[in-house]
Protein backbone atom coordinates (compact mmCIF):
# COMPACT_ATOMS: atom_id res chain seq x y z
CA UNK A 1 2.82 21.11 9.60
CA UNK A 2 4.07 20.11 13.11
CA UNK A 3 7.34 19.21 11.94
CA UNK A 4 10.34 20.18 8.63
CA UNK A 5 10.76 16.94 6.53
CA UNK A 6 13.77 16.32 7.61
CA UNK A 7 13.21 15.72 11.04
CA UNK A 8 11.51 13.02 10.12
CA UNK A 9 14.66 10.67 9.89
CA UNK A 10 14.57 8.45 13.33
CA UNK A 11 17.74 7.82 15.29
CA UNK A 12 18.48 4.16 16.28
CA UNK A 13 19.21 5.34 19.96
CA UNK A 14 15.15 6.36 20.49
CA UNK A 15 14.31 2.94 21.93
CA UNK A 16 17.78 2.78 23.42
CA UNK A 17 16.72 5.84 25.19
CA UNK A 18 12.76 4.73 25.68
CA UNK A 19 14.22 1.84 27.14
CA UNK A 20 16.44 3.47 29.36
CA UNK A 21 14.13 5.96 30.84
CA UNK A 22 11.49 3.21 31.43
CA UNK A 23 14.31 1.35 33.61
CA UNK A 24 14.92 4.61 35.89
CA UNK A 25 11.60 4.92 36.53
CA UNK A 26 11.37 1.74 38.09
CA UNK A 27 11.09 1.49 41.83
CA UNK A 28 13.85 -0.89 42.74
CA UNK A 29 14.62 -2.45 46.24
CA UNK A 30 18.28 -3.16 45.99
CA UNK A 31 19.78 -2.70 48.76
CA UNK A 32 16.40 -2.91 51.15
CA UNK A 33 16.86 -5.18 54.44
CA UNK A 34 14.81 -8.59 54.40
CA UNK A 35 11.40 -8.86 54.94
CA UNK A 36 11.66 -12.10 57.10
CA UNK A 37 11.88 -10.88 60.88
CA UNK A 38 12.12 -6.99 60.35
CA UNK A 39 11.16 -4.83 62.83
CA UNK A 40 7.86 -3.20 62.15
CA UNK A 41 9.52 0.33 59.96
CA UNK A 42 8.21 2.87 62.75
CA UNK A 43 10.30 0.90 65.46
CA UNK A 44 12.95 -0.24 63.45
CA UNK A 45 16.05 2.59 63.92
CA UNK A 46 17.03 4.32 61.12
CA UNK A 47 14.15 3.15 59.36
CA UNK A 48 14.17 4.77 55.92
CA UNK A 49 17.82 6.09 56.02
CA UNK A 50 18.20 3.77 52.80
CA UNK A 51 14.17 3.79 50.98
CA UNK A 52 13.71 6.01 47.99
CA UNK A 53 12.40 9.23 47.88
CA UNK A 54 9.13 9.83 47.67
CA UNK A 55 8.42 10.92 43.84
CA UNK A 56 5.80 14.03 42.95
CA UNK A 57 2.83 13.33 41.23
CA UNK A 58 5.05 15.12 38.42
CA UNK A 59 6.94 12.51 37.86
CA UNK A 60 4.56 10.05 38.22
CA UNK A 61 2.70 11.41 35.42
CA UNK A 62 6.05 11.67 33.24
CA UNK A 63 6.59 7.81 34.09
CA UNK A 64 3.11 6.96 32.69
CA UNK A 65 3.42 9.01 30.27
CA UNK A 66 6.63 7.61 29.18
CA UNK A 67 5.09 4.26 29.42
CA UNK A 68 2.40 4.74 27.46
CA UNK A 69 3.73 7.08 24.65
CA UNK A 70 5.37 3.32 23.14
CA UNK A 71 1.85 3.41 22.13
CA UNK A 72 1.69 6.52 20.33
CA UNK A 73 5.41 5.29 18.73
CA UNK A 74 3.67 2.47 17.68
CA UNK A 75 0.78 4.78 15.57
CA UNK A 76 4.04 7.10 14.25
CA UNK A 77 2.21 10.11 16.33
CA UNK A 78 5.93 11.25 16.77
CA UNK A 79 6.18 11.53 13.07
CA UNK A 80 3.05 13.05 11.39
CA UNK A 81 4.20 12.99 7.61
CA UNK A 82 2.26 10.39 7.23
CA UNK A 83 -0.68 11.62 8.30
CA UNK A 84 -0.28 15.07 5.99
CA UNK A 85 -0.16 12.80 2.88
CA UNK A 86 -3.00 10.55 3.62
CA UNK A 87 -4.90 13.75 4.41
CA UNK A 88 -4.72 16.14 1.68
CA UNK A 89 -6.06 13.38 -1.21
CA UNK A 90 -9.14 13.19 1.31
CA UNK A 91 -8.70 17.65 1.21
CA UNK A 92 -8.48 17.84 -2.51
CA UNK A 93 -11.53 15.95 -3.00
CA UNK A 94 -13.76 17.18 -0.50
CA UNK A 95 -13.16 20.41 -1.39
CA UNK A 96 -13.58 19.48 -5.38
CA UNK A 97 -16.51 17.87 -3.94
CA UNK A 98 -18.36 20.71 -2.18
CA UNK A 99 -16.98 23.23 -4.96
CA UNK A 100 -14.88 25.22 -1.70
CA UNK A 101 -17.81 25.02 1.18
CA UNK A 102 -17.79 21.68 2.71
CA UNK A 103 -20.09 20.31 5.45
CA UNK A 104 -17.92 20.72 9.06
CA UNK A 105 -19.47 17.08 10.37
CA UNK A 106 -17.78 15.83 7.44
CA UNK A 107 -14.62 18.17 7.31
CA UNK A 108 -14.62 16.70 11.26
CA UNK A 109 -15.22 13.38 10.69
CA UNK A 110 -12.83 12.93 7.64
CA UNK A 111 -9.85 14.51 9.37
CA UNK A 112 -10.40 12.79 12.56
CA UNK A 113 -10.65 9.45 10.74
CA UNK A 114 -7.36 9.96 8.39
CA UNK A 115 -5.67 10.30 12.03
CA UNK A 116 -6.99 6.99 13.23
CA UNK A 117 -6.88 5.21 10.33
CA UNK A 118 -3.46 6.23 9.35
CA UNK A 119 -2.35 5.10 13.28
CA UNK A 120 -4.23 1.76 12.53
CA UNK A 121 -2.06 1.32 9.27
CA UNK A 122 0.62 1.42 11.23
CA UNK A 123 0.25 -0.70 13.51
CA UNK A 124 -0.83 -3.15 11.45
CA UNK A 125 1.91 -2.82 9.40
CA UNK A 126 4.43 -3.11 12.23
CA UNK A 127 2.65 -5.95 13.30
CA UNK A 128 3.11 -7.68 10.24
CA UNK A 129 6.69 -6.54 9.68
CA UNK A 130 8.09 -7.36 13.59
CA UNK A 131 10.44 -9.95 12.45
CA UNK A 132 12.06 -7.68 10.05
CA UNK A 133 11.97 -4.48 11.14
CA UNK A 134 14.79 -4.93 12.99
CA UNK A 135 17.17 -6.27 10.40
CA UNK A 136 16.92 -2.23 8.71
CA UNK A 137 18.97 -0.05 10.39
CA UNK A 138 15.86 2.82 9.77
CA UNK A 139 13.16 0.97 11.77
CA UNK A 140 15.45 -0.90 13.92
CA UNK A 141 14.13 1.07 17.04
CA UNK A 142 10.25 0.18 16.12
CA UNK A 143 8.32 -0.74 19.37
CA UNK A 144 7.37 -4.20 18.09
CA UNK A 145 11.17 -4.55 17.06
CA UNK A 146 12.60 -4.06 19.78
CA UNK A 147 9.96 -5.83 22.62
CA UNK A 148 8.91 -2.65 23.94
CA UNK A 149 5.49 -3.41 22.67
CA UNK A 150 3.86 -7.11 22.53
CA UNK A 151 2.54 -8.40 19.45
CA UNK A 152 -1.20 -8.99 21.04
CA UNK A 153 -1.01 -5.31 22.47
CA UNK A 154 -0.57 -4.30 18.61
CA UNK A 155 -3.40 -6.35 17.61
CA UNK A 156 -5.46 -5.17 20.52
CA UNK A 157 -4.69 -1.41 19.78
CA UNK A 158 -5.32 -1.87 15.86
CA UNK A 159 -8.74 -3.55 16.53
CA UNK A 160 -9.40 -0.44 19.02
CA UNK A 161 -8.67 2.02 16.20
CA UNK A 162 -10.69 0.70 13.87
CA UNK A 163 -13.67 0.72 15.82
CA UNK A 164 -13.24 4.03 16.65
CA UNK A 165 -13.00 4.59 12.80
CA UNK A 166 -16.02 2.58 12.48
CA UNK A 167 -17.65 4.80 14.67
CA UNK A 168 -16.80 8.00 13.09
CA UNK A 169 -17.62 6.53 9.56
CA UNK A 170 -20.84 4.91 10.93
CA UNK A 171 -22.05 8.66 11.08
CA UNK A 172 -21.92 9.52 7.56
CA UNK A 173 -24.31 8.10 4.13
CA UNK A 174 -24.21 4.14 3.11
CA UNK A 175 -22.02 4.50 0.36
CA UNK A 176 -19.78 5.99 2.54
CA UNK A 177 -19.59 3.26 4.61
CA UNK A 178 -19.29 0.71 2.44
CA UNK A 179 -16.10 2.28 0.62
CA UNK A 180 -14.89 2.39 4.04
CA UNK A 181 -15.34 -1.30 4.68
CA UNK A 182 -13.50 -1.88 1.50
CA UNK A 183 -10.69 0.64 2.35
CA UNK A 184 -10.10 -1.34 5.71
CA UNK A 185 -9.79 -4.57 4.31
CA UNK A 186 -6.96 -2.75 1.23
CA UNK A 187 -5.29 -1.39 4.52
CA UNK A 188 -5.08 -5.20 6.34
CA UNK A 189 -3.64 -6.86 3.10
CA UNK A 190 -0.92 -4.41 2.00
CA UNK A 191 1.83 -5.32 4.48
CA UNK A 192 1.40 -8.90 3.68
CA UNK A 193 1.82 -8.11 0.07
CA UNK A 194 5.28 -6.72 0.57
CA UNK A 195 6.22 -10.54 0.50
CA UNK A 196 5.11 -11.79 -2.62
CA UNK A 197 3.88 -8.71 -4.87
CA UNK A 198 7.00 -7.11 -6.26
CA UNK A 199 4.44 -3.57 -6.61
CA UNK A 200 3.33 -3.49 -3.30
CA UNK A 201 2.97 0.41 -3.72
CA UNK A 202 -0.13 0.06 -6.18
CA UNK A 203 -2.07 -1.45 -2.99
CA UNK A 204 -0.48 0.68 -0.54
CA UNK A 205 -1.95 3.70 -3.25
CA UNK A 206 -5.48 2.46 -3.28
CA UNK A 207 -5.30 2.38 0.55
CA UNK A 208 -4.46 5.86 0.46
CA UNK A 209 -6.05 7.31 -2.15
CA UNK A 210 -9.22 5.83 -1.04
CA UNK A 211 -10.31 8.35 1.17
CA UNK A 212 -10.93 10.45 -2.61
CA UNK A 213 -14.05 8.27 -3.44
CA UNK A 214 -15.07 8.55 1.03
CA UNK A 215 -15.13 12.53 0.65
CA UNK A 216 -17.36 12.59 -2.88
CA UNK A 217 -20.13 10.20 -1.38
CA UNK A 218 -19.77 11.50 2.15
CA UNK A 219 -20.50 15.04 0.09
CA UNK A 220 -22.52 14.06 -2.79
CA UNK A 221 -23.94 10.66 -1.93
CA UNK A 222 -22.10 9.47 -5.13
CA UNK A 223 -18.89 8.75 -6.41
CA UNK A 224 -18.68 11.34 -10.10
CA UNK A 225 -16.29 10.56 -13.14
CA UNK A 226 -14.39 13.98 -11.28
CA UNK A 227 -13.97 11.97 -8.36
CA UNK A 228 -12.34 8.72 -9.51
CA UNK A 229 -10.12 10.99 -11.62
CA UNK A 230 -9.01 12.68 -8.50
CA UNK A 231 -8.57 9.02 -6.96
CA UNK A 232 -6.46 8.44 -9.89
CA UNK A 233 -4.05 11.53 -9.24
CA UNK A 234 -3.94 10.41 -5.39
CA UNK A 235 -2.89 6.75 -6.63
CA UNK A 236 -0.05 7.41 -8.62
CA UNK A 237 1.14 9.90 -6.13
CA UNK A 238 1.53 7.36 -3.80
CA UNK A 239 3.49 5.25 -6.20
CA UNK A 240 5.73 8.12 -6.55
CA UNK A 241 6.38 8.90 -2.83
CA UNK A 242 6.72 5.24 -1.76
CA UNK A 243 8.97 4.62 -4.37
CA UNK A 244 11.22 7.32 -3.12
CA UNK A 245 10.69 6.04 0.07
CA UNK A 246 11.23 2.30 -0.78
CA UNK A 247 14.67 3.15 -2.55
CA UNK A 248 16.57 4.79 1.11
CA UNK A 249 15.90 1.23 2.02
CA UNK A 250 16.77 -0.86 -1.03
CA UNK A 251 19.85 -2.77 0.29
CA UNK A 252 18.55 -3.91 3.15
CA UNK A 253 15.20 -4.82 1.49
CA UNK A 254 17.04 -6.78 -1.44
CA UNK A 255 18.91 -9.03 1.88
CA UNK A 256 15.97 -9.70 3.75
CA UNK A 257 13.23 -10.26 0.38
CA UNK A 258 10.85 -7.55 0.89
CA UNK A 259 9.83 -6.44 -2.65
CA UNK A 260 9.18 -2.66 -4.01
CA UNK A 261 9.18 -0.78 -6.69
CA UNK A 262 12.68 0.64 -5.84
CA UNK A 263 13.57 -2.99 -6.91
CA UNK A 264 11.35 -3.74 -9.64
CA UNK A 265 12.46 -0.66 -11.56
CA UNK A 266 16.08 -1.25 -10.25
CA UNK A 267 18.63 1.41 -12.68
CA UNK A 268 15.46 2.84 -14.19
CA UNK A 269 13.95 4.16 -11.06
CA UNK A 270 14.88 7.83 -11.45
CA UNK A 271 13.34 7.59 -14.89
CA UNK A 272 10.13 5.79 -13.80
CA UNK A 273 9.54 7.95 -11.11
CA UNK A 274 9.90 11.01 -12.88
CA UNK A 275 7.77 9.73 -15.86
CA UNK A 276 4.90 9.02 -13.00
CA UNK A 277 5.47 12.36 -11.96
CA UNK A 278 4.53 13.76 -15.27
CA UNK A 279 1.58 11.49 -15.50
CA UNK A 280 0.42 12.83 -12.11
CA UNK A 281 0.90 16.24 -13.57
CA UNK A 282 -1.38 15.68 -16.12
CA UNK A 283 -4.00 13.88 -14.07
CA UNK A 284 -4.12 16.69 -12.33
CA UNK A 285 -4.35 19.41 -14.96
CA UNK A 286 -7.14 17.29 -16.05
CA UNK A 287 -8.69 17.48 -12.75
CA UNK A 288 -8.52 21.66 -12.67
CA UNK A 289 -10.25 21.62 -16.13
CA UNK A 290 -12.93 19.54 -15.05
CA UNK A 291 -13.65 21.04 -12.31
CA UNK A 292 -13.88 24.24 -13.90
CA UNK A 293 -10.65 25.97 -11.59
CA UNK A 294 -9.02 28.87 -12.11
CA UNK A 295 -5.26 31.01 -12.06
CA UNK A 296 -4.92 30.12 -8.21
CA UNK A 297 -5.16 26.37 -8.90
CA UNK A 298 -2.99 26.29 -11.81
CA UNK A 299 -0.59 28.03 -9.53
CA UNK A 300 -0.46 26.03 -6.90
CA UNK A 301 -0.06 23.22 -9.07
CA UNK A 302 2.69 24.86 -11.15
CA UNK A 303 4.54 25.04 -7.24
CA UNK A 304 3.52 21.14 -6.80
CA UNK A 305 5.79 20.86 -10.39
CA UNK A 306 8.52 22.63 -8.93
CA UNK A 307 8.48 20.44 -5.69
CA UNK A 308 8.99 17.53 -8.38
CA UNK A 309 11.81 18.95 -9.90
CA UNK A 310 13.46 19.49 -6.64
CA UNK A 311 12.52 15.79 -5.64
CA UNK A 312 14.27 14.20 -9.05
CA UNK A 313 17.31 16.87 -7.70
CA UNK A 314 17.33 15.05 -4.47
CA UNK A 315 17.30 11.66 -5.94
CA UNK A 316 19.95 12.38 -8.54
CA UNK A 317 22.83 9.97 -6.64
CA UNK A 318 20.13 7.61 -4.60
CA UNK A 319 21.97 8.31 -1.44
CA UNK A 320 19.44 6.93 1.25
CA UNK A 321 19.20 10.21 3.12
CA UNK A 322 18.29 12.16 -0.09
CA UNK A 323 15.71 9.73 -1.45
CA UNK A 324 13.98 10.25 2.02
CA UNK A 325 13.73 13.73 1.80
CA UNK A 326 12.54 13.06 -1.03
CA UNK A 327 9.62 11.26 0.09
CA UNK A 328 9.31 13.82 3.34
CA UNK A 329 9.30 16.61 0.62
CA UNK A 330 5.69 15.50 -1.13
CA UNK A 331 3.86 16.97 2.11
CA UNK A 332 3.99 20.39 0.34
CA UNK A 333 3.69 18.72 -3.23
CA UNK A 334 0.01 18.22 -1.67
CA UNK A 335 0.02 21.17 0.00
CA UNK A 336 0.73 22.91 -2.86
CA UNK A 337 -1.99 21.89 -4.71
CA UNK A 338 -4.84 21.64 -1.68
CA UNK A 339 -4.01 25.79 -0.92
CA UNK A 340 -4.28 25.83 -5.27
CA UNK A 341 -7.90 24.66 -4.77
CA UNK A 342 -8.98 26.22 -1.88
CA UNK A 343 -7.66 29.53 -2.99
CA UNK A 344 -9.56 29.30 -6.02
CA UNK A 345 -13.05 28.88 -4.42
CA UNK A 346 -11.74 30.97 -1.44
CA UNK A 347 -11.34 33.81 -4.03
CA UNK A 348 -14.03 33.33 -6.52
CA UNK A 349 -16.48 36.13 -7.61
């Protein structure tokens, strides 16, 4: 992982800072004589004593790069947690899947797409969430919060990604590409459920989970019982990480309407959460029998548990920074149990 959990908390003065380096990397001409009647600059005397420096190519690549890295803000590049727990659902099945030996165009193409589809998401979700973004102090310094990026850029860059998703998945078997079709339109409709579903994490969990059922028919050419129990596991996973997500920013989502789980379950969310945890714990032992794995699974799932234990620990007093380490801490719940599985076939006789 590129990153520790924790660094995963942004710092309101980002786009202060974005902004700021943007400005001084502006050309300005304060200060420049008028253009009306000047002398021609090689005859004019002292011509230049006031112009700016010339700048190295250095720094003109650091100014475009600056520029367009609002962009890659935008997809949450800078913060690749995300990305991790899309991706290891998609791992656990593919390797289920292809019993520890999977195809590397598919490996390629499943990683690859996770990236882009999880930087679609994103933007998309942003998009839909401009207007209130910047009433939580957490994604107050958001590119489409704070005017750094325009809403039609967003639209422009989501409709990019998903063609280059649609390329990648364009690649692989039918079914494949029809579950994707499906899985892009869950991924368009779950911000806008946020507004009037007070569970938007079951959508946001069959948006996630649903590269499970991609990695069985991009494998198999079929979707198993196996796999949709493995979908199953993914989906209330998600409930359980958003949730701890959703409650760091319960206040300010109470004040401006957006609905959660974190609400719905209200004094009863430490209980819920850890009662889904269990469930998920189950779901998964299921999973290992079923798929016939052995002492390294059940190890690494027995390490997942412990991850749980230490997330409940975390959430014990709901202080905001706690419950989002919380949710940061489920990249090596996952991991936990992907290196279970891939141990198992790695080590097989």
């Amino acid at each position: 992982m590129n990153e520790s959990p924790e660094s995963e908390i942004p710092e309101r003065s980002e786009a202060a800072a974005s902004a700021g380096n943007a400005a001084s990397a502006t050309p300005h001409a304060v200060g420049a004589p008028p253009i009306a009647g000047a002398l021609p600059a090689a005859g004019r005397p002292g011509a230049g004593a006031g112009a700016a420096p010339a700048r190295s190519p250095w720094e003109l690549v650091r100014t475009l790069a600056g520029h367009y890295w609002r962009y890659g803000r935008l997809m949450r590049l800078h913060r690749p947690i995300g990305i991790w727990l899309l991706l290891f659902p998609t791992l656990w099945a593919e390797w289920i899947a292809a019993a520890g030996k999977p195809q590397q165009k598919v490996f390629l193409i499943l990683v690859t797409g996770t990236i882009v589809a999880r930087s679609a998401g994103c933007v998309i979700n942003d998009f839909a969430d401009r207007r209130i973004d910047g009433q939580v102090e957490r994604t107050a310094d958001r590119p489409l919060a704070t005017g750094e990026v325009a809403p039609v850029e967003a639209l422009l860059l989501f409709a990019a990604l998903m063609l280059i998703a649609l390329g990648l998945v364009l690649t692989l078997d039918k079914l494949a590409v029809l579950l994707a079709i499906a899985g892009a339109a869950v991924t368009v409709v779950y911000p806008f459920t946020k507004r009037f579903f007070s569970a938007p994490q079951f959508v946001l969990g069959i948006a996630f989970a649903w590269g499970v059922p991609m990695a069985f028919a991009a494998e198999l050419g079929m979707v198993p019982r196996l796999g949709w129990l493995v979908f199953l596991a993914a989906l209330i996973w998600v409930i359980v990480y958003d949730t701890q997500y959703a409650m760091a920013d319960r206040d300010d989502d109470e004040r401006i309407g957006v609905r959660s789980t974190a609400i719905l379950f209200g004094d009863l969310d430490r209980v819920v959460v850890g009662a889904l945890q269990v469930l998920l714990l189950v779901t998964l032992h299921l999973v290992g029998r079923d798929a016939g794995l052995g002492a390294w699974y059940w190890g690494g799932l027995a390490a997942a548990a412990l991850f749980g234990v230490y997330q409940q620990y975390l959430l014990r007093d709901r202080e905001p920074g706690h419950c989002f380490r919380a949710f940061a801490n489920n990249a090596w719940f996952g991991a936990s149990v992907f290196c279970g599985i891939a141990l198992d076939y790695l080590f097989r006789g």
